[in-house]
Protein backbone atom coordinates (compact mmCIF):
# COMPACT_ATOMS: atom_id res chain seq x y z
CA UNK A 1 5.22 -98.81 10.28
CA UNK A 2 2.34 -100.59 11.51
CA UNK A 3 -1.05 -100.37 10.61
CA UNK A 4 -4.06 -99.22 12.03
CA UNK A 5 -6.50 -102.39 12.63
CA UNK A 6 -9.79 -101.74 13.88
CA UNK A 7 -13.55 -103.51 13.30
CA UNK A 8 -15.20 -100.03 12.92
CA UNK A 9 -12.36 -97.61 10.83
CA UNK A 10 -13.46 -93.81 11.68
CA UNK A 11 -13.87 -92.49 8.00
CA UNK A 12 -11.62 -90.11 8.11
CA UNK A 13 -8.67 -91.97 8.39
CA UNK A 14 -10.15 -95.09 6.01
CA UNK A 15 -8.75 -93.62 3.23
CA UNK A 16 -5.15 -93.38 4.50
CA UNK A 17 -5.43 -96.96 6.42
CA UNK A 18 -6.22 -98.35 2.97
CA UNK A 19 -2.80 -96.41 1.24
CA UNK A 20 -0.76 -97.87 3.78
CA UNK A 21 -2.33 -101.57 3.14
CA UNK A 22 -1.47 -101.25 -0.30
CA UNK A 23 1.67 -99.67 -0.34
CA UNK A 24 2.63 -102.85 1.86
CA UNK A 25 1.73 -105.24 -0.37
CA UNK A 26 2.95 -103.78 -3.41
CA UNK A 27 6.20 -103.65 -1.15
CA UNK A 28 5.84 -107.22 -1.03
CA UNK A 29 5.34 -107.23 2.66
CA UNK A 30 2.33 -108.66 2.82
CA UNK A 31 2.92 -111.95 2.44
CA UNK A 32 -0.14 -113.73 1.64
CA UNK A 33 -1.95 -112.94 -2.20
CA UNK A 34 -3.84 -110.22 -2.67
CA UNK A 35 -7.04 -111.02 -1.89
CA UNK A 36 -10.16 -109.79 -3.79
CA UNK A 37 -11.12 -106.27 -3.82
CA UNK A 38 -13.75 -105.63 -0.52
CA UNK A 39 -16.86 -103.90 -1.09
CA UNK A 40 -16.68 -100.27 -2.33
CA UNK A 41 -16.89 -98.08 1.23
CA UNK A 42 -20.32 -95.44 1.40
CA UNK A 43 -20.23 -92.83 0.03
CA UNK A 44 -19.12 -89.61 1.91
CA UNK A 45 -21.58 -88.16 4.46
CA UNK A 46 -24.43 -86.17 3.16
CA UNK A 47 -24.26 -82.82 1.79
CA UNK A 48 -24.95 -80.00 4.93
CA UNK A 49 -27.72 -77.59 4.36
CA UNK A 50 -27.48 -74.50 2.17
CA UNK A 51 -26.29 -71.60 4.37
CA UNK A 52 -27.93 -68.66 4.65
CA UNK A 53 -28.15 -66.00 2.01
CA UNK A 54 -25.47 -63.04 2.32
CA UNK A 55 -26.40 -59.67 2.97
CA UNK A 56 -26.90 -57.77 0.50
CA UNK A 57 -24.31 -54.99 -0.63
CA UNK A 58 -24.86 -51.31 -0.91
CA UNK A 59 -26.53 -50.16 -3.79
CA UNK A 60 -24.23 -48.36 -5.93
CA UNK A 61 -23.91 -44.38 -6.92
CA UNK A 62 -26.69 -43.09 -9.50
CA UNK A 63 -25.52 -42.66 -12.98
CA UNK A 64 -26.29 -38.85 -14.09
CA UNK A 65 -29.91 -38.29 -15.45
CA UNK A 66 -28.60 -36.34 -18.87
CA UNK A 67 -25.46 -37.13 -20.45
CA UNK A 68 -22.81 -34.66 -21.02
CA UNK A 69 -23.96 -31.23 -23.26
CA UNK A 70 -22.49 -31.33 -26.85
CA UNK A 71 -20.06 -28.51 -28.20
CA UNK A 72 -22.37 -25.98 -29.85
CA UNK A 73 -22.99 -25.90 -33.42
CA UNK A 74 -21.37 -23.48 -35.28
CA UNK A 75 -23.26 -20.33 -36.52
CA UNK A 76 -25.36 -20.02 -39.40
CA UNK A 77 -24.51 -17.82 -42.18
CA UNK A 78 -25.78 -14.13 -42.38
CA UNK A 79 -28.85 -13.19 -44.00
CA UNK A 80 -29.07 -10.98 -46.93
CA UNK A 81 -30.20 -7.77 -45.84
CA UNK A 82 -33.37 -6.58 -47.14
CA UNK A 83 -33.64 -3.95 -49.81
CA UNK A 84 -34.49 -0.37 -48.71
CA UNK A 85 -37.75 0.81 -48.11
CA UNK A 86 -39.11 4.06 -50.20
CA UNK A 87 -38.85 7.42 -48.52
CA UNK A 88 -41.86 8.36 -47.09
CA UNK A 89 -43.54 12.00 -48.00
CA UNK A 90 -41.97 15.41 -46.81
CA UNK A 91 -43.86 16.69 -43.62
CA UNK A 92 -46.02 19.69 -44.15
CA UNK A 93 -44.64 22.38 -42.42
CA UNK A 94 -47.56 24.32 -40.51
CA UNK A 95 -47.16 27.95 -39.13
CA UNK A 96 -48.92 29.34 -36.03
CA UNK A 97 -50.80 31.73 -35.67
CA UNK A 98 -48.99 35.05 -33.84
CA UNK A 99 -49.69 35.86 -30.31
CA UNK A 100 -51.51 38.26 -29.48
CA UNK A 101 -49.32 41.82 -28.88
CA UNK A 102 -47.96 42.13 -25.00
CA UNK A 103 -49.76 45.36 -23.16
CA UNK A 104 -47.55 48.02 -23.00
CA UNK A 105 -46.25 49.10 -19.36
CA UNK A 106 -47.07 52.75 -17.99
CA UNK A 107 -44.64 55.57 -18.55
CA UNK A 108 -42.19 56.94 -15.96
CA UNK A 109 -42.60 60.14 -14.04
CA UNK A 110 -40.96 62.90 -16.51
CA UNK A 111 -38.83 64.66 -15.36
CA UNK A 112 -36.72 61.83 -13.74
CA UNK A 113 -35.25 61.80 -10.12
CA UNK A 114 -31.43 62.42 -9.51
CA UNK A 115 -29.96 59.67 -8.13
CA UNK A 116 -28.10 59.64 -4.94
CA UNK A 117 -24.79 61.36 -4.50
CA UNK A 118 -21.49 58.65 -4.62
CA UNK A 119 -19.22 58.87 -1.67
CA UNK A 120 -16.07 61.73 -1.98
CA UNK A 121 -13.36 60.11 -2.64
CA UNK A 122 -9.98 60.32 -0.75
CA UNK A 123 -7.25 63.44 -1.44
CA UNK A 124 -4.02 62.02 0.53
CA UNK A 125 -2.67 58.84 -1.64
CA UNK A 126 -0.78 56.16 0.03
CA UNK A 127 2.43 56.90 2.03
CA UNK A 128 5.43 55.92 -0.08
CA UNK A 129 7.71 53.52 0.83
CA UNK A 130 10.54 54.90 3.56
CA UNK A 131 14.03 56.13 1.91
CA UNK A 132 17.21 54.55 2.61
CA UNK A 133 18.88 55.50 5.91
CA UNK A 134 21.30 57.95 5.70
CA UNK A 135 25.05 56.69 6.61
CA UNK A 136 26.15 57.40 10.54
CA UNK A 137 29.08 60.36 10.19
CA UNK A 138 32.00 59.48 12.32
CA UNK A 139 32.43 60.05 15.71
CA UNK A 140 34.33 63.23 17.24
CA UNK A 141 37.35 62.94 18.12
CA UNK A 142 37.20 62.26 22.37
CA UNK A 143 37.80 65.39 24.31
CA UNK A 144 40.58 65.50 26.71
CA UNK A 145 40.05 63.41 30.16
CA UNK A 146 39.05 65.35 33.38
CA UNK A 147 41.89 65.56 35.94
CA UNK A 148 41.13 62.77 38.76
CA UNK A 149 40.48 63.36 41.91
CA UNK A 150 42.70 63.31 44.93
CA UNK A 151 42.59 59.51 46.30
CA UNK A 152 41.27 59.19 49.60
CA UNK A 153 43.08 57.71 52.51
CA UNK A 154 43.23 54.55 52.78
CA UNK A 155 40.68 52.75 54.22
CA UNK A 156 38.85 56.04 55.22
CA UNK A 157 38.21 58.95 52.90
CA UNK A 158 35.43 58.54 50.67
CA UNK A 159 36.44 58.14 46.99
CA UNK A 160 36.75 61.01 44.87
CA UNK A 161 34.35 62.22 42.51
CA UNK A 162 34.75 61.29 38.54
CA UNK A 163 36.45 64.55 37.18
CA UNK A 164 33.95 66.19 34.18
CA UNK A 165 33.76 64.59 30.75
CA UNK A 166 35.29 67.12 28.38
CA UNK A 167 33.29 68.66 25.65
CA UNK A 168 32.99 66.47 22.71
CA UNK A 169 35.12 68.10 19.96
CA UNK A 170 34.16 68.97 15.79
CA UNK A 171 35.87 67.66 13.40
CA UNK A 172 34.99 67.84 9.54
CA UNK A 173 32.36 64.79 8.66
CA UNK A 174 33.42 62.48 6.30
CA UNK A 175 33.07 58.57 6.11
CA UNK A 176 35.54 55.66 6.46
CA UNK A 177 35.17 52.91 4.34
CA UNK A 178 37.71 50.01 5.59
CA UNK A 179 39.30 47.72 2.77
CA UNK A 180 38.21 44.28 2.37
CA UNK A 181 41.65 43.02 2.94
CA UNK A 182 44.64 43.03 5.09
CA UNK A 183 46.38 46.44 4.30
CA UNK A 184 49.21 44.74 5.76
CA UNK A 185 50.31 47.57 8.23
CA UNK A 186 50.27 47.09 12.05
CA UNK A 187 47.10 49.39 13.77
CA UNK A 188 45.35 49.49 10.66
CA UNK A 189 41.69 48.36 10.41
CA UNK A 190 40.01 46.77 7.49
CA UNK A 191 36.73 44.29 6.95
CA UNK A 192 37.49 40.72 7.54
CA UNK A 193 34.10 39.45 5.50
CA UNK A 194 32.11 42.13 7.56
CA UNK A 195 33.84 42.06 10.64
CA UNK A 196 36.56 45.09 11.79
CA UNK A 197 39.78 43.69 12.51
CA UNK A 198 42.91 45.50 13.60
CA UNK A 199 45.62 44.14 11.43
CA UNK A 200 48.87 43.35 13.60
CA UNK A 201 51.43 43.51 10.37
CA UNK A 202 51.59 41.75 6.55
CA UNK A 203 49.11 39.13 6.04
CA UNK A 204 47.20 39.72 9.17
C-alpha cells in the first residue's frame, strides 16, 4: 500500500501517515536505517470556547409544609372522684295566707219554671218482617174442550170462532212433592236437581 507523501501533511491524517511509515519499516520494507526520530509534531489545535450555559430545568414540586400527624396518645387515667358534699339545710316550708271568700251569687226565682214539654213519642212500632209465602195449591183439573167450529170453505168462509173454554173444575187441594230421583216408571215426574223431568222408564 503506498504511502501518502506530501510537504504540508493535513493533521488529521498525520497520525495515520506516520502508522503506516512505521509499520513498513518494522516490516522491513523500508530499506534504508531508521533514521532519527523528527521533531515531536504541535500539539493539537486549541481548545474551542466554552459553550453556552444550559437552560435551566424546572424547579421541582414543594415538599409539604408539616410533616405527617402522629397517632394520638393514648388516654389518661380517670380521676378519683371527689368526696360528697354535705347536704344542705331543709327548706322552710311557708304557708299563704287564704283568699279572701268568693261573693255569693243571687238566688233563683222560687217557685221554679216548668220546663218545656218533650215530644210524644210514637204508638205504631216497626212493621215486622213479611211471613213466608204460602205454597201454590195445584191446579184444577182442565175442563172439557169446547166443540170446534164448523171449518169454513176453503179459501172463502171466514174461520170459525174458538168454541168456549169450559169451566175450570174443583178438585180437593193438596200438594205434590216430586221425588228427587228417577221413580223408574214411564210418565212419572220427579226433580232432576230442581228441574221436573218426565221419566221415560228405569234409570231415566
Amino acid at each position: 500500500m503506498a504511502i501518502l507523501a506530501s510537504k504540508d501533511y493535513d493533521r488529521n491524517t498525520l497520525g495515520n501517515v506516520l502508522d503506516q511509515v512505521v509499520t513498513a519499516i518494522n516490516a522491513g520494507q523500508g530499506g534504508g536505517p531508521t533514521g532519527t526520530q523528527g521533531p515531536t509534531g504541535p500539539t493539537g489545535g486549541t481548545t474551542g470556547p466554552v459553550g453556552p450555559a444550559g437552560v435551566t430545568g424546572p424547579t421541582g414540586p414543594t415538599g409539604p409544609a408539616l410533616g405527617a400527624q402522629g397517632s394520638p396518645g393514648g388516654q389518661g387515667t380517670t380521676g378519683a372522684t371527689g368526696a360528697t358534699g354535705p347536704q344542705g339545710p331543709t327548706g322552710v316550708t311557708v304557708t299563704g295566707p287564704t283568699g279572701p271568700t268568693g261573693i255569693t251569687g243571687p238566688t233563683g226565682p222560687s217557685p221554679g219554671f216548668t220546663g218545656p214539654q218533650g215530644p210524644t213519642g210514637g204508638t205504631t212500632g216497626p212493621a215486622g218482617p213479611a211471613g213466608p209465602t204460602a205454597p201454590t195449591g195445584p191446579t184444577g183439573a182442565t175442563g172439557p174442550q169446547g166443540a170446534t167450529g164448523p171449518t169454513g170453505a176453503q179459501g172463502q168462509g171466514p174461520t170459525g170462532t174458538v168454541g168456549v173454554t169450559g169451566p175450570t173444575g174443583s178438585g180437593p187441594a193438596y200438594l205434590f212433592v216430586p221425588p228427587t230421583a228417577s221413580p223408574g216408571v214411564t210418565g212419572q215426574v220427579w226433580s232432576n236437581a230442581g228441574v221436573l223431568t218426565v221419566s221415560a222408564g228405569p234409570g231415566t
